[in-house]
C-alpha atoms as a PDB file:
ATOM      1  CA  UNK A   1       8.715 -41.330  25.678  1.00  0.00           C
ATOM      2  CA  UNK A   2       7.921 -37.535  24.761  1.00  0.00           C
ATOM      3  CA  UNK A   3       5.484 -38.090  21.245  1.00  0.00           C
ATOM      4  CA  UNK A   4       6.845 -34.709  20.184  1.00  0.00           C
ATOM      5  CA  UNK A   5      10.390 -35.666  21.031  1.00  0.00           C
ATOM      6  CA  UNK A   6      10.307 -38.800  19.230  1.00  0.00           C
ATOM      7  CA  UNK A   7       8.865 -37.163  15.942  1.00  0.00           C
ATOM      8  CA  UNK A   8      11.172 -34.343  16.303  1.00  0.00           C
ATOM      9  CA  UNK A   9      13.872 -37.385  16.235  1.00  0.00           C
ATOM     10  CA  UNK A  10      12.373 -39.065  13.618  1.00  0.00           C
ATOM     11  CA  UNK A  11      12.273 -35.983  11.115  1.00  0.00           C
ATOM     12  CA  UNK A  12      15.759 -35.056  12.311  1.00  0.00           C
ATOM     13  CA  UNK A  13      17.301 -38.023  11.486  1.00  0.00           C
ATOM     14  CA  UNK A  14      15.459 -37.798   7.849  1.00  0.00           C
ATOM     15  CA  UNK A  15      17.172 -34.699   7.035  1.00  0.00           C
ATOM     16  CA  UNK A  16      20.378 -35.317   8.700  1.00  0.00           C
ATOM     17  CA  UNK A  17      20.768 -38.687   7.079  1.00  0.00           C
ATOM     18  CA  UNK A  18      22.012 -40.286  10.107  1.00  0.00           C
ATOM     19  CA  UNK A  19      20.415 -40.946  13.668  1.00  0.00           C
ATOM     20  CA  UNK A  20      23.687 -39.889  15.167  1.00  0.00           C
ATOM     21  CA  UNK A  21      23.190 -36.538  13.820  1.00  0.00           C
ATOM     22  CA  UNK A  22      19.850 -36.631  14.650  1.00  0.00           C
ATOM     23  CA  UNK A  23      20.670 -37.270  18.037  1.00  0.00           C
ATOM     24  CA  UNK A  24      22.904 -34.140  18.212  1.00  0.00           C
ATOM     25  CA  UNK A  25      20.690 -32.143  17.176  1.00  0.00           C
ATOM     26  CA  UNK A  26      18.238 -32.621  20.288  1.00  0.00           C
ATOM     27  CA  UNK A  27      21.469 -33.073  22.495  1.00  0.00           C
ATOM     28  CA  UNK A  28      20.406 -37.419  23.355  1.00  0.00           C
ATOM     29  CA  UNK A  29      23.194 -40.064  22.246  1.00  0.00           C
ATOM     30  CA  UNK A  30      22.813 -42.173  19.354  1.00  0.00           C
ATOM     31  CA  UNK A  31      20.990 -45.356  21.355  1.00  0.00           C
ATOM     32  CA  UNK A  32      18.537 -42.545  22.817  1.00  0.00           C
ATOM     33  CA  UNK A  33      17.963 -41.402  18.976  1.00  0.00           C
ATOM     34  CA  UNK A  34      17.184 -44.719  17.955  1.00  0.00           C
ATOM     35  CA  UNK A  35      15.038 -45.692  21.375  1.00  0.00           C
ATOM     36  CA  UNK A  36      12.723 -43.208  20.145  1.00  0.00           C
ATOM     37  CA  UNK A  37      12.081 -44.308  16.144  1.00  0.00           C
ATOM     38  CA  UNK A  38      11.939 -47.351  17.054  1.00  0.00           C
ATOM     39  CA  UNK A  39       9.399 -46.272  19.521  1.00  0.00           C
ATOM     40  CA  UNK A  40       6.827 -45.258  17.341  1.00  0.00           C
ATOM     41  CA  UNK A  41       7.585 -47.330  14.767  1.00  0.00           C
ATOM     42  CA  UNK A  42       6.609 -50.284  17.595  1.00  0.00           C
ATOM     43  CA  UNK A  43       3.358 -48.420  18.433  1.00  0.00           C
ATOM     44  CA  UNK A  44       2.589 -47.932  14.570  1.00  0.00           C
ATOM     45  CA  UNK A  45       3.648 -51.774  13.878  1.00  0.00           C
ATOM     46  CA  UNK A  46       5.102 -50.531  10.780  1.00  0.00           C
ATOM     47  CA  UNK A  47       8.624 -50.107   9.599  1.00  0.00           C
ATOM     48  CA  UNK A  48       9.620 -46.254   8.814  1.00  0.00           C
ATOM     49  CA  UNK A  49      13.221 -46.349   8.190  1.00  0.00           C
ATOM     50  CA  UNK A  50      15.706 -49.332   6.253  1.00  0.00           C
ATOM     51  CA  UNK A  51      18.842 -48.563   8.353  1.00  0.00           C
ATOM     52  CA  UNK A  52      22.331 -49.823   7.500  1.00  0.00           C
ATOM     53  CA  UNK A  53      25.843 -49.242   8.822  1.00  0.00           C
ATOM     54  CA  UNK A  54      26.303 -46.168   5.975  1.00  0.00           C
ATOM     55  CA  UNK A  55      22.654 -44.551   5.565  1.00  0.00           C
ATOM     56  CA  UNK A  56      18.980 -44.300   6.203  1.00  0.00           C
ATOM     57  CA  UNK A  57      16.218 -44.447   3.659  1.00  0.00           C
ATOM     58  CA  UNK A  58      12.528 -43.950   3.763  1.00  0.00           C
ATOM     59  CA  UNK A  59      10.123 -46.802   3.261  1.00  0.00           C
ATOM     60  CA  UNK A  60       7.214 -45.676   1.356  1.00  0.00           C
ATOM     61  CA  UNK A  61       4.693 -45.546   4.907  1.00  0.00           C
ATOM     62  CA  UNK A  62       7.825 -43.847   6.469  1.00  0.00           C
ATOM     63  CA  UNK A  63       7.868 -40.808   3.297  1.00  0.00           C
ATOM     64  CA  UNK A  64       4.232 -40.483   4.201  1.00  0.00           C
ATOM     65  CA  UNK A  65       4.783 -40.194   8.176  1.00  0.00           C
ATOM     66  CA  UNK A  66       7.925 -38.168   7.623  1.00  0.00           C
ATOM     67  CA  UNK A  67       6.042 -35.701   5.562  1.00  0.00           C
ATOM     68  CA  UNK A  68       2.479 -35.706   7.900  1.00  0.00           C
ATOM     69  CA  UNK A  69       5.072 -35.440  10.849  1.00  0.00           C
ATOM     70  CA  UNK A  70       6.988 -32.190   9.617  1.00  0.00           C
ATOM     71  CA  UNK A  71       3.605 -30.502   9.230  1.00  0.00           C
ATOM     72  CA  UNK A  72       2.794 -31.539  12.722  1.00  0.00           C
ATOM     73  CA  UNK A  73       5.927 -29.712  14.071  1.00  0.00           C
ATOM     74  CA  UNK A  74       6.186 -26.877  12.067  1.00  0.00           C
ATOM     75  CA  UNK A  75       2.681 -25.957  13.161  1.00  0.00           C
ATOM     76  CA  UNK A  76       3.004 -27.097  17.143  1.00  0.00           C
ATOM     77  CA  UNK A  77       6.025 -24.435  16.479  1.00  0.00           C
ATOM     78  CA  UNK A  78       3.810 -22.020  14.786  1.00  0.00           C
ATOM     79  CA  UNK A  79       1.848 -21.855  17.486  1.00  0.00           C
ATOM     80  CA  UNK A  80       4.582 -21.568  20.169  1.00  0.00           C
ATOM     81  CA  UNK A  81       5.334 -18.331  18.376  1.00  0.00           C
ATOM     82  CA  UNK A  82       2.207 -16.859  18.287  1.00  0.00           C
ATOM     83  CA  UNK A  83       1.069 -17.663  21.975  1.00  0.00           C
ATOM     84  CA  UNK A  84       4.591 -15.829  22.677  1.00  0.00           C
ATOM     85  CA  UNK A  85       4.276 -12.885  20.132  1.00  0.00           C
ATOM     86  CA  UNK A  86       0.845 -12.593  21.796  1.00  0.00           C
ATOM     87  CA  UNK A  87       2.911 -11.601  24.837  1.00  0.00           C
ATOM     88  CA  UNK A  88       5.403  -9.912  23.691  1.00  0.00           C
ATOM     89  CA  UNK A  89       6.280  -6.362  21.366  1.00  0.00           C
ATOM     90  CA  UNK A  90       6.833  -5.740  18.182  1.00  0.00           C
ATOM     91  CA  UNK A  91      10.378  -4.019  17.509  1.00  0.00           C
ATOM     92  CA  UNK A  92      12.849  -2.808  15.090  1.00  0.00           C
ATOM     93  CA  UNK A  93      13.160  -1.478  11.210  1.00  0.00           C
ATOM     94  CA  UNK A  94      10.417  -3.024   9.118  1.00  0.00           C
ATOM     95  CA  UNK A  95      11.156  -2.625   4.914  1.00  0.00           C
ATOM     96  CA  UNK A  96       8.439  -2.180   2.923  1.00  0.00           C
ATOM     97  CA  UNK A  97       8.558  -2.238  -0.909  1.00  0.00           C
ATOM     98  CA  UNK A  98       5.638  -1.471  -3.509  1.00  0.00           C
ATOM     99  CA  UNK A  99       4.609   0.301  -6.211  1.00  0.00           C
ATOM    100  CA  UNK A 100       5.118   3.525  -6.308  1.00  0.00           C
ATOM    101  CA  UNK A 101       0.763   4.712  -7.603  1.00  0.00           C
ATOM    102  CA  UNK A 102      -0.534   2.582  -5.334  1.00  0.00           C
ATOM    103  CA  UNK A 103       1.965   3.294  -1.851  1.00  0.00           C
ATOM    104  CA  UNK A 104       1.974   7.053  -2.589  1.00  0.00           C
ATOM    105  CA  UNK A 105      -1.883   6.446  -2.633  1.00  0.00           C
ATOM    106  CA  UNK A 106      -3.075   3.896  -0.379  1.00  0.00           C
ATOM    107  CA  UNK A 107      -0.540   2.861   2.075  1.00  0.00           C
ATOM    108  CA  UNK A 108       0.373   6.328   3.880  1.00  0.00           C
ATOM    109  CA  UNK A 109      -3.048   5.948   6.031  1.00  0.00           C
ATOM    110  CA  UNK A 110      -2.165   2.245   7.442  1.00  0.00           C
ATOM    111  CA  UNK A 111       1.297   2.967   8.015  1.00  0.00           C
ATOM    112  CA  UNK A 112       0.219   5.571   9.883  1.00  0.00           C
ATOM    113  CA  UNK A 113      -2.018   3.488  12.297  1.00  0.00           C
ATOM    114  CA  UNK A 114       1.063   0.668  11.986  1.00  0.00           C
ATOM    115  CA  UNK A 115       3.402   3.050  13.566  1.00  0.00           C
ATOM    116  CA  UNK A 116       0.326   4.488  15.965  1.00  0.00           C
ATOM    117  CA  UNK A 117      -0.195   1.155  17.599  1.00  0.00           C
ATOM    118  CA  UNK A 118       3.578   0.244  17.398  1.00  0.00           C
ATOM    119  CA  UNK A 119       5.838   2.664  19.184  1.00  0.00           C
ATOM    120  CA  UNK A 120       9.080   0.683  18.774  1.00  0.00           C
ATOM    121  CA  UNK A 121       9.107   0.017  15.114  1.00  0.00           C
ATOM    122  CA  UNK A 122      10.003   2.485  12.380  1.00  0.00           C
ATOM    123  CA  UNK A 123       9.283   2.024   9.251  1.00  0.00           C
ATOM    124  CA  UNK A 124      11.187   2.383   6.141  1.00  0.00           C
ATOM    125  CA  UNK A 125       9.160   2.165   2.774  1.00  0.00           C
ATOM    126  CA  UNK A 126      10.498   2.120  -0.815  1.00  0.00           C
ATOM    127  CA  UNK A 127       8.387   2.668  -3.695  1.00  0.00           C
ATOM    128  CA  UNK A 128       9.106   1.293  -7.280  1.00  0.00           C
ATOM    129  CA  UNK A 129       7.660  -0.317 -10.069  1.00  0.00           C
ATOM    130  CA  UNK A 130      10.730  -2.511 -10.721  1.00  0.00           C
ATOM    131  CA  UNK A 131      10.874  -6.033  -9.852  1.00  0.00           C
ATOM    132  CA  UNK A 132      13.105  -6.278  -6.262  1.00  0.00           C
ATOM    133  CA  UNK A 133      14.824  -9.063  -5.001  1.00  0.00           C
ATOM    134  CA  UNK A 134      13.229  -9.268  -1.239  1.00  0.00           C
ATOM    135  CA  UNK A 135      16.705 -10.728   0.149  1.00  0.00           C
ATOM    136  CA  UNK A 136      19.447  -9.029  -2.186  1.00  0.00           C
ATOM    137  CA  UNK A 137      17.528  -5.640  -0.904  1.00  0.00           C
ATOM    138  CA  UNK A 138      16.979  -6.430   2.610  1.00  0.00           C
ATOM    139  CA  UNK A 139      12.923  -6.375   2.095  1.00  0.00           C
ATOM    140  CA  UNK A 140      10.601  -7.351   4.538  1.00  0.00           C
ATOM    141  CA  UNK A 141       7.132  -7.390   3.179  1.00  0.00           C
ATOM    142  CA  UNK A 142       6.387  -6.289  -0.458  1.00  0.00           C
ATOM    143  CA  UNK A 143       3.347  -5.333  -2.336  1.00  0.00           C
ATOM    144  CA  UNK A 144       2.619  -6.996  -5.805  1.00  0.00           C
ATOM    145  CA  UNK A 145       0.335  -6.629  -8.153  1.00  0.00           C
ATOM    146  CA  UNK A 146      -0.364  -8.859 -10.644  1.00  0.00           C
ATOM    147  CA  UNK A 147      -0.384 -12.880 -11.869  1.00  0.00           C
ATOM    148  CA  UNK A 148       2.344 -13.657  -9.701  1.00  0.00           C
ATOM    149  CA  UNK A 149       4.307 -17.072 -10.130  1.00  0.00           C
ATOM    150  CA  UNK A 150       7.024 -16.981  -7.889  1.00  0.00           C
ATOM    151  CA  UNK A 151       8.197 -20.324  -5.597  1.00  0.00           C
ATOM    152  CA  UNK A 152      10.997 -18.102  -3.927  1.00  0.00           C
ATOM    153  CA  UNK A 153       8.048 -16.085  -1.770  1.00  0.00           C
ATOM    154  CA  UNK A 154       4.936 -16.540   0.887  1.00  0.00           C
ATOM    155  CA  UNK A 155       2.208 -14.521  -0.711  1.00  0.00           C
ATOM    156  CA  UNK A 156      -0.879 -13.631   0.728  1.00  0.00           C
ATOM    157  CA  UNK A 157      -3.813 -12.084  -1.383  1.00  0.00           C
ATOM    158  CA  UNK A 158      -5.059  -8.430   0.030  1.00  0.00           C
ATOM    159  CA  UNK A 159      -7.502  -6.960  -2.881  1.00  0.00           C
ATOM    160  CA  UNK A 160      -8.726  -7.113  -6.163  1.00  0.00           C
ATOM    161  CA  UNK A 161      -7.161  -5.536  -8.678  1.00  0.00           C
ATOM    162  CA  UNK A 162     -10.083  -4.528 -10.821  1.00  0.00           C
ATOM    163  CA  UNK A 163      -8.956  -2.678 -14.343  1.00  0.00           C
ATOM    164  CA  UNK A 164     -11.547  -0.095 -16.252  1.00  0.00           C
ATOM    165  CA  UNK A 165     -11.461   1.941 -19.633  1.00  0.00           C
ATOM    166  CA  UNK A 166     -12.113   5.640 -18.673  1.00  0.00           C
ATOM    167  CA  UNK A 167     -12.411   9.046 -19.776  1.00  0.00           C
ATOM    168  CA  UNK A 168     -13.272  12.676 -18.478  1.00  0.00           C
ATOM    169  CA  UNK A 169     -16.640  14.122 -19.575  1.00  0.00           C
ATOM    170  CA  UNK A 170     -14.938  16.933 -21.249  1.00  0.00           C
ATOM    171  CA  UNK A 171     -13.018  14.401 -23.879  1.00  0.00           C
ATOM    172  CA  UNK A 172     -16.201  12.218 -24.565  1.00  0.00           C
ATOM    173  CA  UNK A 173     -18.112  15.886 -25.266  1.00  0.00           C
ATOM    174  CA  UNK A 174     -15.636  16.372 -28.073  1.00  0.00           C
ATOM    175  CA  UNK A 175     -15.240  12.679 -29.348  1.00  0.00           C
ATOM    176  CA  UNK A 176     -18.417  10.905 -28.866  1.00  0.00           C
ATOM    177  CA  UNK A 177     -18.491   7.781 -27.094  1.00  0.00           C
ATOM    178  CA  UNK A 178     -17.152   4.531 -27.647  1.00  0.00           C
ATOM    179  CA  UNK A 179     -19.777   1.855 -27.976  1.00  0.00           C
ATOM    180  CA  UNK A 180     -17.668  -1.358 -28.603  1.00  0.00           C
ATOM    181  CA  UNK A 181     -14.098  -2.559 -28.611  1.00  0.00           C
ATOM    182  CA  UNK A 182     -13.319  -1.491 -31.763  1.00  0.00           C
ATOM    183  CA  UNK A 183     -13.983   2.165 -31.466  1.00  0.00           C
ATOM    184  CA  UNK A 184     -11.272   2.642 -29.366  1.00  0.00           C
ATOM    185  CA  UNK A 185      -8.586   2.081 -31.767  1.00  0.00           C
ATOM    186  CA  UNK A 186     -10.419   5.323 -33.796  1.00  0.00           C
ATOM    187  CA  UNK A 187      -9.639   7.308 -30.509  1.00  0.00           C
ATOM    188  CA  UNK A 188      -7.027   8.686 -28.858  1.00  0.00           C
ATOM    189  CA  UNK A 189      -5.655   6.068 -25.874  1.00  0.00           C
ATOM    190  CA  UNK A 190      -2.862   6.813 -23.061  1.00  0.00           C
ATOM    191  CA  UNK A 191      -1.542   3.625 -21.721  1.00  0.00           C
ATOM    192  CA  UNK A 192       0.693   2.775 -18.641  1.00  0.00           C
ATOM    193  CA  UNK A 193       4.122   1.928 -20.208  1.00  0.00           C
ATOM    194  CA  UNK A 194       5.117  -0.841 -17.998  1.00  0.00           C
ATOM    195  CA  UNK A 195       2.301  -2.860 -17.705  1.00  0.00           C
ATOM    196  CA  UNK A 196       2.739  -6.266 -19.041  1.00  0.00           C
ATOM    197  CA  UNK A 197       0.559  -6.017 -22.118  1.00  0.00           C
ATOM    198  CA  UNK A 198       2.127  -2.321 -22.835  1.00  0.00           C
ATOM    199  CA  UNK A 199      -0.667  -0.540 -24.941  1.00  0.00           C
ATOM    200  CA  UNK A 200      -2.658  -3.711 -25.460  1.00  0.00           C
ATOM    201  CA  UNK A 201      -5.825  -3.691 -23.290  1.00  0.00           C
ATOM    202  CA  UNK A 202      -7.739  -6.637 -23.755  1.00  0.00           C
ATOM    203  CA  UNK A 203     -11.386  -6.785 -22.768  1.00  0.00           C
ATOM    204  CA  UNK A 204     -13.816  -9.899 -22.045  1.00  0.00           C
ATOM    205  CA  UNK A 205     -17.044  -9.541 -23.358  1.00  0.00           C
ATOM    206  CA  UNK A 206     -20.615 -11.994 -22.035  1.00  0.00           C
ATOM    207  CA  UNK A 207     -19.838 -15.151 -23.565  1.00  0.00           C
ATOM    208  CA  UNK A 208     -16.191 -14.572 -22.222  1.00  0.00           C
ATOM    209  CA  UNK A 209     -14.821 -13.318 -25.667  1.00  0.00           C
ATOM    210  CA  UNK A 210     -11.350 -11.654 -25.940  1.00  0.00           C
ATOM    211  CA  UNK A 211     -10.860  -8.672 -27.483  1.00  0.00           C
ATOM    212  CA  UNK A 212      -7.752  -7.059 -27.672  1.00  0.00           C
ATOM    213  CA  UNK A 213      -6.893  -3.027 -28.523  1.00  0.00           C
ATOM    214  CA  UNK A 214      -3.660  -2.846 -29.997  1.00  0.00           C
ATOM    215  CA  UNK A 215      -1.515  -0.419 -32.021  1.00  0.00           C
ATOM    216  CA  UNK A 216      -0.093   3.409 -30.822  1.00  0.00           C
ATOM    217  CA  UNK A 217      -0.636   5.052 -28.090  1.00  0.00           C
ATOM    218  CA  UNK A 218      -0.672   8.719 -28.030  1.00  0.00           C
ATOM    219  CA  UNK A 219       1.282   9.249 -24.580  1.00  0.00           C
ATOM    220  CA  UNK A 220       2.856   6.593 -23.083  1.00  0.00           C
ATOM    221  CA  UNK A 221       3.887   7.210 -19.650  1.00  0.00           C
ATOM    222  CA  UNK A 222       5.596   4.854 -16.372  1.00  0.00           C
ATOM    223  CA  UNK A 223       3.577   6.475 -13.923  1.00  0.00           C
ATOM    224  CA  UNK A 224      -0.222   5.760 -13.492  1.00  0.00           C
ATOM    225  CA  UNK A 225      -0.300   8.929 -11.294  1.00  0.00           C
ATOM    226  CA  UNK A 226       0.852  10.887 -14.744  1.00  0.00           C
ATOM    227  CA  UNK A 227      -2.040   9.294 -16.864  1.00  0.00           C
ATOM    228  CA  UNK A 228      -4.546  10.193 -14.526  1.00  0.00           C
ATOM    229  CA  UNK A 229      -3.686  13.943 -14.777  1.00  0.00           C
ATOM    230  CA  UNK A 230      -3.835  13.491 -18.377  1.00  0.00           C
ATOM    231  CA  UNK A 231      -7.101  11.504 -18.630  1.00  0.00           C
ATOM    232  CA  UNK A 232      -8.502  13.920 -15.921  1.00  0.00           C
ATOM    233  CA  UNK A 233      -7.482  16.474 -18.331  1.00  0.00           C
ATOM    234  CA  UNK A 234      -8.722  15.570 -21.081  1.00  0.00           C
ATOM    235  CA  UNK A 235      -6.415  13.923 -23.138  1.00  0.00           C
ATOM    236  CA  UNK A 236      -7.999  10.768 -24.054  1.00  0.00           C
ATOM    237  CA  UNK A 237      -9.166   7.410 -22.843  1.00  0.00           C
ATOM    238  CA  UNK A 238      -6.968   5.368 -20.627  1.00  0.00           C
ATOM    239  CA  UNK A 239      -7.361   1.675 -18.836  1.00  0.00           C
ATOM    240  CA  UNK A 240      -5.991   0.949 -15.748  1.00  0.00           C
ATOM    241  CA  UNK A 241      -6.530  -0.355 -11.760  1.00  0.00           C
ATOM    242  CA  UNK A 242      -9.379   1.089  -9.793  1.00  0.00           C
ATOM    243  CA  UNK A 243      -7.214   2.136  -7.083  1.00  0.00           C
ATOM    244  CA  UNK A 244      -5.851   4.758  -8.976  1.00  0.00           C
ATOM    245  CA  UNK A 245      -9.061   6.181 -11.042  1.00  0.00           C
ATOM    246  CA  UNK A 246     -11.755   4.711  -8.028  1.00  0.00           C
ATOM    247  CA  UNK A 247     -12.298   7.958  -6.652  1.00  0.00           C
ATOM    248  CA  UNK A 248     -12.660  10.142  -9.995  1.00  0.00           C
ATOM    249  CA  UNK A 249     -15.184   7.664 -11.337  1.00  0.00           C
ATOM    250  CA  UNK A 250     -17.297   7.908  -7.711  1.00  0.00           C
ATOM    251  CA  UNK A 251     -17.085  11.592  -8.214  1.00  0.00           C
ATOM    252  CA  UNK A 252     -18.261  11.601 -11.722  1.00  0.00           C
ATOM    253  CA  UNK A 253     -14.396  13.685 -12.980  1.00  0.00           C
ATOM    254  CA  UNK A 254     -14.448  10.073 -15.258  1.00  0.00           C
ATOM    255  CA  UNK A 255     -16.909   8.086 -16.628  1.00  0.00           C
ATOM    256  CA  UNK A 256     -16.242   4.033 -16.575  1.00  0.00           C
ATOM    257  CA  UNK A 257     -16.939   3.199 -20.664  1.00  0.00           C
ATOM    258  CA  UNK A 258     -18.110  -0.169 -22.249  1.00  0.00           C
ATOM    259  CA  UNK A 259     -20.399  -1.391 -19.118  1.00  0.00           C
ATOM    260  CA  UNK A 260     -21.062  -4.324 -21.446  1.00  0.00           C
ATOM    261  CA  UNK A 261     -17.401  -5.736 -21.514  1.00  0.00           C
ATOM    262  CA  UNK A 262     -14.971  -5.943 -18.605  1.00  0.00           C
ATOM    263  CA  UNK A 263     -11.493  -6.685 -18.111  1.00  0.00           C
ATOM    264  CA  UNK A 264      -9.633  -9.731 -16.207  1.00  0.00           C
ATOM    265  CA  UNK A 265      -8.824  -8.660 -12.674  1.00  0.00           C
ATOM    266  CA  UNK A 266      -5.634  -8.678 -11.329  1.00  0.00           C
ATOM    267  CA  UNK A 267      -4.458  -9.681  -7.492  1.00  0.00           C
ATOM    268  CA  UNK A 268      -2.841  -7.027  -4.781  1.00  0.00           C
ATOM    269  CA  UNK A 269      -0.513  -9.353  -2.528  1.00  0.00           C
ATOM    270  CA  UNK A 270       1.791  -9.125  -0.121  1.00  0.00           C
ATOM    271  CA  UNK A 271       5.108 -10.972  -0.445  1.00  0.00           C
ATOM    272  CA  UNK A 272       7.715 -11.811   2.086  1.00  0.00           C
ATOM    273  CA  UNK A 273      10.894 -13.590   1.831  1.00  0.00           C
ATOM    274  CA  UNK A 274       9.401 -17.246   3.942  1.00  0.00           C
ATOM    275  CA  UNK A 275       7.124 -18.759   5.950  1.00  0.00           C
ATOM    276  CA  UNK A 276       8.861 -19.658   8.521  1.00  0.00           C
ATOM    277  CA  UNK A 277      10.500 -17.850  11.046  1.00  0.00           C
ATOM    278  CA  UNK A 278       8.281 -14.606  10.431  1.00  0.00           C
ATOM    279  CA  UNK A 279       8.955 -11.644  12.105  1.00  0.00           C
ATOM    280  CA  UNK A 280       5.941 -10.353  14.082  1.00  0.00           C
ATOM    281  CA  UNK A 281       6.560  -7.551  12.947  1.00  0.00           C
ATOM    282  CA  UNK A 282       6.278  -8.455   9.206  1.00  0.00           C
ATOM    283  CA  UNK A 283       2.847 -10.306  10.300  1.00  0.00           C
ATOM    284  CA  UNK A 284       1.654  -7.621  11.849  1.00  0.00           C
ATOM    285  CA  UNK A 285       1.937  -5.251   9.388  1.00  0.00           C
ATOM    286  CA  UNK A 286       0.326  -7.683   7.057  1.00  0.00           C
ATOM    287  CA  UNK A 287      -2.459  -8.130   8.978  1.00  0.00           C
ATOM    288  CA  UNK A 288      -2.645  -4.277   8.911  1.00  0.00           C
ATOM    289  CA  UNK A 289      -3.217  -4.662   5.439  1.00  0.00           C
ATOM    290  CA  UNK A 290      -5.086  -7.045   4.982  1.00  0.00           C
ATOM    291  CA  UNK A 291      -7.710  -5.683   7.157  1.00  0.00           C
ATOM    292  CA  UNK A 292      -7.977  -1.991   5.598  1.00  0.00           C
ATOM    293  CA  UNK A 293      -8.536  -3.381   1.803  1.00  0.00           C
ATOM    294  CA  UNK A 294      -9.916  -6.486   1.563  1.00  0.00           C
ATOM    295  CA  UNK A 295     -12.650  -7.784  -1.332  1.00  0.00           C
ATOM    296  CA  UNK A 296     -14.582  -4.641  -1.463  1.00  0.00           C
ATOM    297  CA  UNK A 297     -11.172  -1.970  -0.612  1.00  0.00           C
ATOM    298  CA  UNK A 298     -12.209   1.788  -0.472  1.00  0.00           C
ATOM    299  CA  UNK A 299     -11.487   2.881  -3.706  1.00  0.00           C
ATOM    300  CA  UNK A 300     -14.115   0.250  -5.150  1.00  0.00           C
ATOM    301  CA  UNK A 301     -16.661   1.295  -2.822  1.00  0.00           C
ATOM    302  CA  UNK A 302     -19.578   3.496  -4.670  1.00  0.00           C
ATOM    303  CA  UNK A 303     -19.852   5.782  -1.347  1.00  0.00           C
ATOM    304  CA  UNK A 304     -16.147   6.488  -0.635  1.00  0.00           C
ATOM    305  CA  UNK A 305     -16.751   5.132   2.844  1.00  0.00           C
END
């Protein structure tokens, strides 16, 4: 008998419950269903499943095949799709949701190259820093950023997020600058208003030390894009990702401040509703991504290149 068939059987008639619905599944008759469990479990000399007239159950060597076994088809049909999709075009609306800094920043160049290399797929892209729902909004692929605990999503890691205290020349001319932790609370701070920790920034010093800077904020503000203008400006000192100050600090428009402490990095991922059944598309596009950031992305890169 067909290996494949017969563990395609066997995890059928797992899930289904019943070897007669197992058996309908792959279009055989009941007897044929059972031919091929009782197949392996004759080569394996072990029993799998305790069958009675009302239900199947697992024996504990048949929980540990049934489990090895799924693996075994959902990757023979993993690669079915990707010897095909190797063939074949990529098509149709892809939905892409992420922050608003970092897509009106960094993702108008790789869409651009997406839809370059793709002729028949447009792309839609909506930017937000509120939490979506990837299936209430109809969302493809999303970009995350963050400590993200969520079983509902596939989530593959694209970039550091690294975080730095700043400041323009101009405000640490008129202010002096800050040496330690502590003498930032004696200065004037703009924080992003929807991070998680608010106006807290908390920063790790050698022997891994936390230190956190608490109390008012002079401006408060939802959009990193804002704060820059005002730390590039002037206003004060601010703490936030590299992907939105990186290329101020290379050009010297802000100086990074307290070299001695640093903060705990954060992860840029991509999200998608499952993984199974992914649209090339959807991989694609992640792959796009993947490939133009990475563990050393431009905006960390000291020569811009």
């Amino acid at each position: 008998m067909d290996r494949l068939t017969s563990l395609g059987v066997f995890v059928a008639a797992v899930e289904e419950g019943s070897l007669a619905a197992a058996a309908r599944r792959f279009g055989l008759s009941a007897a044929m269903a059972g031919k091929h469990v009782s197949a392996i479990e004759d080569e394996l000399n072990v029993r799998l499943l305790q069958r009675t007239t009302r239900r199947l159950s697992l024996t504990e060597a048949g929980q540990t095949y049934y489990e090895r076994s799924k693996h075994i088809l959902e990757a023979f049909d993993e690669a079915n799709r990707e010897a095909a999709d190797a063939q074949g075009s990529v098509r149709g609306v892809l939905r892409v949701a992420a922050p608003v800094t970092f897509g009106a920043m960094h993702l108008g160049e790789v869409v651009a190259r997406y839809l370059e290399d793709h002729p028949h797929v447009d792309v839609e892209v909506l930017l937000g820093d509120r939490y979506v729902d990837l299936m209430d909004a109809g969302i493809d692929v999303a970009i995350r950023i963050g400590r993200l605990k969520d079983p509902g999503v596939v989530m593959r890691r694209l970039a550091p997020c690294r975080m730095v205290v700043c400041a323009s020349p101009s405000y640490l001319e008129r202010h002096g600058t800050p040496h330690k932790p502590d003498d930032l609370r004696r200065m004037t701070r703009l924080a992003f208003s929807e991070a998680v920790s608010g106006g807290d920034w908390t920063l790790l010093d050698a022997r891994h030390r936390a230190h956190v800077i608490d109390g008012p904020c002079r401006m408060a503000v939802n959009n990193t894009q804002m704060l820059l203008a005002a730390a590039l400006a002037g206003a004060g000192i601010t703490y936030g990702p590299t992907f939105v100050f990186g290329e101020h600090l290379r050009r010297g428009e802000l100086v990074p401040l307290l070299p001695a402490y640093r903060a705990a990095d954060l992860t840029i991922q991509a999200v998608y509703p499952s993984a199974q059944r992914i649209p090339l598309k959807v991989r694609r596009f992640v792959d796009y991504l993947a490939g133009a950031f990475g563990d050393d992305p431009p905006w960390d890169r000291k020569t811009g290149a």
